[in-house]
Protein backbone atom coordinates (compact mmCIF):
# COMPACT_ATOMS: atom_id res chain seq x y z
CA UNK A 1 -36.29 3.54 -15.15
CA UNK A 2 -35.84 1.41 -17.98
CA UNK A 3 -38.69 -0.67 -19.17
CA UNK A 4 -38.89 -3.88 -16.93
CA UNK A 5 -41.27 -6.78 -16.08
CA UNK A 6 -42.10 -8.06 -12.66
CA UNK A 7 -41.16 -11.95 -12.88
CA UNK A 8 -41.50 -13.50 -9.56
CA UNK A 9 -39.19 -16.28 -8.37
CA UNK A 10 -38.28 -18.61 -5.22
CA UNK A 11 -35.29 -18.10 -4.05
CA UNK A 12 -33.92 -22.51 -4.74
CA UNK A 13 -31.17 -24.06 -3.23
CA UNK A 14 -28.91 -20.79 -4.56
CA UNK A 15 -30.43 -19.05 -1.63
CA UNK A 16 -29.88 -21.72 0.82
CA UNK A 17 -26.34 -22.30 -0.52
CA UNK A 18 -25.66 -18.01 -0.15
CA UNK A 19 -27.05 -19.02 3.57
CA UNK A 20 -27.85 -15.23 3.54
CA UNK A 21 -30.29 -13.84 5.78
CA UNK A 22 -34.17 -12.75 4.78
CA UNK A 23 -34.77 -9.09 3.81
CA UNK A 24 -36.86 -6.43 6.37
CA UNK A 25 -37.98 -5.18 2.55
CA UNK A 26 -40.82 -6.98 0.90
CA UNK A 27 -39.52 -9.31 -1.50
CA UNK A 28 -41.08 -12.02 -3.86
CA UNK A 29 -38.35 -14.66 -2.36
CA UNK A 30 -38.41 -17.00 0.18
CA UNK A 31 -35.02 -17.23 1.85
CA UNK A 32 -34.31 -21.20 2.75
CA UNK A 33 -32.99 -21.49 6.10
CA UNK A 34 -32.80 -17.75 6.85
CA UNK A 35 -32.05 -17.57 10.58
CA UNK A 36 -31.55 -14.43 12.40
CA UNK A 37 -27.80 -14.32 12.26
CA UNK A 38 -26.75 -11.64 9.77
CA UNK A 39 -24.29 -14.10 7.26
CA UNK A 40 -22.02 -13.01 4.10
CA UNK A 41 -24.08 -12.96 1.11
CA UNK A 42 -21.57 -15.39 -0.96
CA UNK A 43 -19.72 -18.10 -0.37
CA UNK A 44 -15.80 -18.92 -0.69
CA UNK A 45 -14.34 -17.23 -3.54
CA UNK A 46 -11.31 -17.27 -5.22
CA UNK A 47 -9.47 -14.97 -7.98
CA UNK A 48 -11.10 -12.11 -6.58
CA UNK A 49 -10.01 -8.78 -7.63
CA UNK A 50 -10.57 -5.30 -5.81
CA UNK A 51 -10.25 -1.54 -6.32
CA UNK A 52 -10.89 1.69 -4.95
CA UNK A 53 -10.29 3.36 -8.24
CA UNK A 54 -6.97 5.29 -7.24
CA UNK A 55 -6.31 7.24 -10.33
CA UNK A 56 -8.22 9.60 -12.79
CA UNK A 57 -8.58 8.13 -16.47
CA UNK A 58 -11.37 8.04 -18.75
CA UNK A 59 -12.03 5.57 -20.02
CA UNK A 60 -10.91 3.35 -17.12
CA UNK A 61 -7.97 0.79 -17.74
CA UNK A 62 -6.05 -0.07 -14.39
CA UNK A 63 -3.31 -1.21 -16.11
CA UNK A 64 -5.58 -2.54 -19.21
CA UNK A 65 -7.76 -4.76 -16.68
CA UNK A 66 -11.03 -2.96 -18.15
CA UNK A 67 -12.93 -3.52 -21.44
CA UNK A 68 -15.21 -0.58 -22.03
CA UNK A 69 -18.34 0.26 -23.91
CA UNK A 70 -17.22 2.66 -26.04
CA UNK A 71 -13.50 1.85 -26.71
CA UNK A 72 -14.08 -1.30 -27.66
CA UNK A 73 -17.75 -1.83 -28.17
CA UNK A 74 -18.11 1.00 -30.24
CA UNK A 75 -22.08 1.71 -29.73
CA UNK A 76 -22.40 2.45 -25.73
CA UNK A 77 -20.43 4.55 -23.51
CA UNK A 78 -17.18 4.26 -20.82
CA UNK A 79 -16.94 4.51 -17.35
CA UNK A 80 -15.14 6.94 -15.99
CA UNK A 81 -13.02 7.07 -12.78
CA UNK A 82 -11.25 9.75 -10.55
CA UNK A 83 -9.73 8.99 -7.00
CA UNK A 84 -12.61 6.77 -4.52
CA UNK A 85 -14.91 6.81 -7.26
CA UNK A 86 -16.63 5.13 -10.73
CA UNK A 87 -19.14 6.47 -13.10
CA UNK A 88 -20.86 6.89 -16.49
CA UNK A 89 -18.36 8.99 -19.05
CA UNK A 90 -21.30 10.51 -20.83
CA UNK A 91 -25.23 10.54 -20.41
CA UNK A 92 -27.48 7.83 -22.54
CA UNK A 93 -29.62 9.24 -24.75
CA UNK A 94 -33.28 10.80 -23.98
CA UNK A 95 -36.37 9.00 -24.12
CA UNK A 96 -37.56 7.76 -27.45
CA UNK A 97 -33.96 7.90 -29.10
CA UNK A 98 -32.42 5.21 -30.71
CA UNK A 99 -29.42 5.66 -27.76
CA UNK A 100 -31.37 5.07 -25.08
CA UNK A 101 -29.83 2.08 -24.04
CA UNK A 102 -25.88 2.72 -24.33
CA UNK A 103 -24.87 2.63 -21.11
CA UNK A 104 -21.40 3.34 -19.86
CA UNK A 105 -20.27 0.16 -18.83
CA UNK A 106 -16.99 -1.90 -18.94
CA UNK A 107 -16.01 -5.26 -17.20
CA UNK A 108 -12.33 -7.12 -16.47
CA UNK A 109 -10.67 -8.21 -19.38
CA UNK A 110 -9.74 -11.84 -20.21
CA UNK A 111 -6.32 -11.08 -20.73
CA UNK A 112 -5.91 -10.01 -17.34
CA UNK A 113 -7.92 -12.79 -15.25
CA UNK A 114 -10.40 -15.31 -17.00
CA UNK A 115 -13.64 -15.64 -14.25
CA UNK A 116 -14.78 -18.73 -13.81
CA UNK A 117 -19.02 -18.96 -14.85
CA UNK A 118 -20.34 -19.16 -11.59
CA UNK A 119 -18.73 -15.54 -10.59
CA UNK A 120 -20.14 -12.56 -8.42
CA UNK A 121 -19.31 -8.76 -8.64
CA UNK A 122 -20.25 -5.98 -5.80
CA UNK A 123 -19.61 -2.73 -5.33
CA UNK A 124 -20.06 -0.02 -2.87
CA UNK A 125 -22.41 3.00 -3.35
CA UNK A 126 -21.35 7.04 -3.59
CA UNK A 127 -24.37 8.86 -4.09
CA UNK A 128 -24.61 12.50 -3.06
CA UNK A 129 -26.66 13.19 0.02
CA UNK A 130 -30.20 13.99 -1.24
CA UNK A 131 -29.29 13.77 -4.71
CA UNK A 132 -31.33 12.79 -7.50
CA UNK A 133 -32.51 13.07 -10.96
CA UNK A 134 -35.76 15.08 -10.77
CA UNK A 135 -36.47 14.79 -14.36
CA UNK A 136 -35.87 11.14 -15.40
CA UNK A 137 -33.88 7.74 -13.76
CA UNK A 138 -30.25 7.53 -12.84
CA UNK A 139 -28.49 3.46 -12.14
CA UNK A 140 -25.49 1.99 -10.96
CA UNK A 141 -25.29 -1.25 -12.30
CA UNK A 142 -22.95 -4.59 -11.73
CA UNK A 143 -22.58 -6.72 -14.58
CA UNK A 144 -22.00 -10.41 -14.86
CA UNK A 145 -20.72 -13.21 -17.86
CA UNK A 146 -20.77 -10.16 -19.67
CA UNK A 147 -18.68 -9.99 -22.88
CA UNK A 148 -18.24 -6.73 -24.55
CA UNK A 149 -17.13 -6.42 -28.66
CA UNK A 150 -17.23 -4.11 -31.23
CA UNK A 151 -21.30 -3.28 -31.58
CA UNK A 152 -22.29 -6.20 -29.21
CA UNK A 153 -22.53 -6.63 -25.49
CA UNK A 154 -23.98 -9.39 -24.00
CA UNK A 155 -24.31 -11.04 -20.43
CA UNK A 156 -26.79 -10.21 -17.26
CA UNK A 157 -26.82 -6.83 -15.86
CA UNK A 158 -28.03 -6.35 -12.14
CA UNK A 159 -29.10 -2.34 -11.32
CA UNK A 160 -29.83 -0.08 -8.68
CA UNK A 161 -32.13 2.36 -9.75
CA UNK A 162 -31.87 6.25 -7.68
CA UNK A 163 -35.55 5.57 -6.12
CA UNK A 164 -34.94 1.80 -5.00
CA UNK A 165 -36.04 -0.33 -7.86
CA UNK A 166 -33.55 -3.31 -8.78
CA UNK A 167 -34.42 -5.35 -11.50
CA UNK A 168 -32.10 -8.02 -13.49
CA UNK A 169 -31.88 -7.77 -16.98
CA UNK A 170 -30.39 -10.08 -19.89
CA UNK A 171 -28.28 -7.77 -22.82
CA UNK A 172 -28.55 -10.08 -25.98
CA UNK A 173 -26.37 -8.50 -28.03
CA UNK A 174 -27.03 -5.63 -29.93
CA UNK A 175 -28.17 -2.04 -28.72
CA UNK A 176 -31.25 -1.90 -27.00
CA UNK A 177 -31.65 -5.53 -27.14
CA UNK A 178 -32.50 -6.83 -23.75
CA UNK A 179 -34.72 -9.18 -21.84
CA UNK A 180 -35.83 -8.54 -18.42
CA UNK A 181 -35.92 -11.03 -15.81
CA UNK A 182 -37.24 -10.01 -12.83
CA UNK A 183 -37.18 -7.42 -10.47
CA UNK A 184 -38.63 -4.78 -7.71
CA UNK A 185 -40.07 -1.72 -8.68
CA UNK A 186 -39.86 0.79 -6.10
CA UNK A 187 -39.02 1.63 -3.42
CA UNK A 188 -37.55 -1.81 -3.87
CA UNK A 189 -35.14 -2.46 -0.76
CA UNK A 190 -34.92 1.05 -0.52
CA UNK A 191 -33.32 4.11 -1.84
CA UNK A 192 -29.02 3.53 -2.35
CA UNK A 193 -27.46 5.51 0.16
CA UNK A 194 -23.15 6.40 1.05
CA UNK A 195 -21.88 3.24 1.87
CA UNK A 196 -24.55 0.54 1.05
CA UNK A 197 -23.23 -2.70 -0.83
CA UNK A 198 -24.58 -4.51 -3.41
CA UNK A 199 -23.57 -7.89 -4.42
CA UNK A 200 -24.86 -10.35 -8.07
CA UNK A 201 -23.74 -13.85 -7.35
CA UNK A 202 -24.64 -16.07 -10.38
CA UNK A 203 -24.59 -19.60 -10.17
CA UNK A 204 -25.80 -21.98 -12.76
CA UNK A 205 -28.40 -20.29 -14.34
CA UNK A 206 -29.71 -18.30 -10.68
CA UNK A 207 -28.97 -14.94 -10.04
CA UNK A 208 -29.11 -13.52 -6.30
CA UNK A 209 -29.03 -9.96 -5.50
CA UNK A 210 -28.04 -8.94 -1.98
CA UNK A 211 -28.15 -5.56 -0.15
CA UNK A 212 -25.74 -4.84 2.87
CA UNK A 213 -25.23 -9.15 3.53
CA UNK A 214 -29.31 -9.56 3.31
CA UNK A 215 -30.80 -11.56 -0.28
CA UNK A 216 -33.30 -9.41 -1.06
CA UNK A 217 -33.86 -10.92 -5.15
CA UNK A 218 -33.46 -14.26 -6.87
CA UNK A 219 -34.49 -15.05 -10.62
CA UNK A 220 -33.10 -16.75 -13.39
CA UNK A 221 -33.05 -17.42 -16.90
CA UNK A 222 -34.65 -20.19 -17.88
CA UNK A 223 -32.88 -20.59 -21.21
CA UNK A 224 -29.51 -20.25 -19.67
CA UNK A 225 -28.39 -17.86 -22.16
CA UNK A 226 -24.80 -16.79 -21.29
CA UNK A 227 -22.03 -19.69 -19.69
CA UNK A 228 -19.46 -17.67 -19.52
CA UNK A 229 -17.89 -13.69 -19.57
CA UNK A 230 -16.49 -11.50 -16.93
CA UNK A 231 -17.51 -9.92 -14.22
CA UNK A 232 -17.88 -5.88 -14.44
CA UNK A 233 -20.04 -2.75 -13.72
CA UNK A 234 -22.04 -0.13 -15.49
CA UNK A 235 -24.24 2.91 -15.33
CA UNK A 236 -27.64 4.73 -16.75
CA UNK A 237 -26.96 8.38 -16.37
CA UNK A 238 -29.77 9.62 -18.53
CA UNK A 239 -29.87 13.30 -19.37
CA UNK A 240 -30.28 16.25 -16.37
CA UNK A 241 -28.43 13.78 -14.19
CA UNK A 242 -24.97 14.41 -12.47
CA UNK A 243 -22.96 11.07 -13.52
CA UNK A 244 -20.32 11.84 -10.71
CA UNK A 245 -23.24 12.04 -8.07
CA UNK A 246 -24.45 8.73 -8.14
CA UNK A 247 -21.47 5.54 -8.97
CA UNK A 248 -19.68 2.94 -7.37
CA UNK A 249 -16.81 3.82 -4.78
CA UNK A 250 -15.38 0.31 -4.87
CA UNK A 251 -15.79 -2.79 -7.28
CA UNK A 252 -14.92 -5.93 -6.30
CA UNK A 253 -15.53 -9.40 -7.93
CA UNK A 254 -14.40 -12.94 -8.29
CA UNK A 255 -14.83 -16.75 -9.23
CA UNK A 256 -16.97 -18.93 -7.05
């Protein structure tokens, strides 16, 4: 796992907004009006955009809907697709390296739909039964207002780490340049397994994290860093992992 800080935070009026029900998983949120009817964690949306991933390419484009990390920010890595599935094109480097931190990631492009700020992203899990990465950390991540340019990448990331942990972290720019800003360590809300979702819905300056319709994480950043950027995904394959074994079998995001 990447270095991260345990911030707690109350959940607000985003969670009561969301209307999404408590977690079973401890949690360091409160969930306003969480009744025992299981509710969609979001609210109406509009511009949404979804895929499967239908095709093989490398770095993915989708008809030049994707801005990757190494195509056209230079420093980190691309994300890779083949038919039902999405993952890191090459491993991050090892610990102590001065790549540690360029993870494959790419988000929609502007000239193909411009997000409004308050925005989500999900995605559904494909993870190998059983698999893990014995010798160091594997994520799937979803990104949001995140802007990617040649040697700079900036917005909030939201991951899913192989034993549990999800943590939200703010890129500020340059490689290895990040802030955390709250998070569970493991087991978290438990392990990612086939088929789980995960949804980031960012509104104002809250972030809420939901697992299979349930809020199980709110924080936010209380310099309101980014306003604006695009919706995407990401992933920390770190070496003696199997990229392909642990990604995202759908993406989906949109505008709130």
């Amino acid at each position: 796992m990447k270095r991260r800080d345990l911030i707690l935070a109350s959940a607000g009026l985003l969670a009561a907004a969301l209307g999404c029900t408590s977690s079973d998983s401890p949690s360091p949120i409160d969930v306003e009006d969480g009744g025992s009817d299981a509710t969609r964690c979001g609210i109406a949306v509009a511009d949404n955009y979804a895929t499967n991933f239908a095709t093989a390419e490398n770095p993915i484009s989708e008809g030049d809907r994707w801005i990757n990390g190494k195509a056209v920010g230079l420093t980190w890595n691309d994300v890779e697709t083949v038919p039902g599935k999405a993952y890191g094109a090459d491993f991050v480097g090892s610990i102590g390296s001065t790549s540690r931190y360029n993870d494959p990631i790419a988000h929609l492009s502007t000239s193909f739909r411009t997000f409004s700020a308050d925005q989500y992203a999900a995605g559904t899990i494909s993870r190998v039964p059983g698999y893990s990465n014995p010798g160091d950390k594997h994520e799937v991540e979803l990104l949001l207002r995140f802007r990617i340019t040649a040697n700079n990448a900036r917005g909030y990331e939201v991951l899913w780490g192989q034993d549990g942990q999800i943590y939200v972290v703010r890129w500020n720019g340059p490689l290895g340049d990040y802030t955390s800003l709250g998070g569970l360590p493991a087991p978290g809300p438990g392990a990612a397994v086939e088929g789980d979702v995960l949804r980031a819905v960012i509104i104002g300056n809250e972030i809420s994290v939901c697992k299979n319709g349930k809020l199980v994480l709110t924080v936010s950043d209380p310099n309101s860093t980014w306003n604006d950027g695009q919706p995407g995904m990401g992933f920390w394959p770190t070496p003696g992992s199997t990229p392909a074994s642990y990604g995202w079998k759908t993406f989906e995001a949109g505008s709130l």
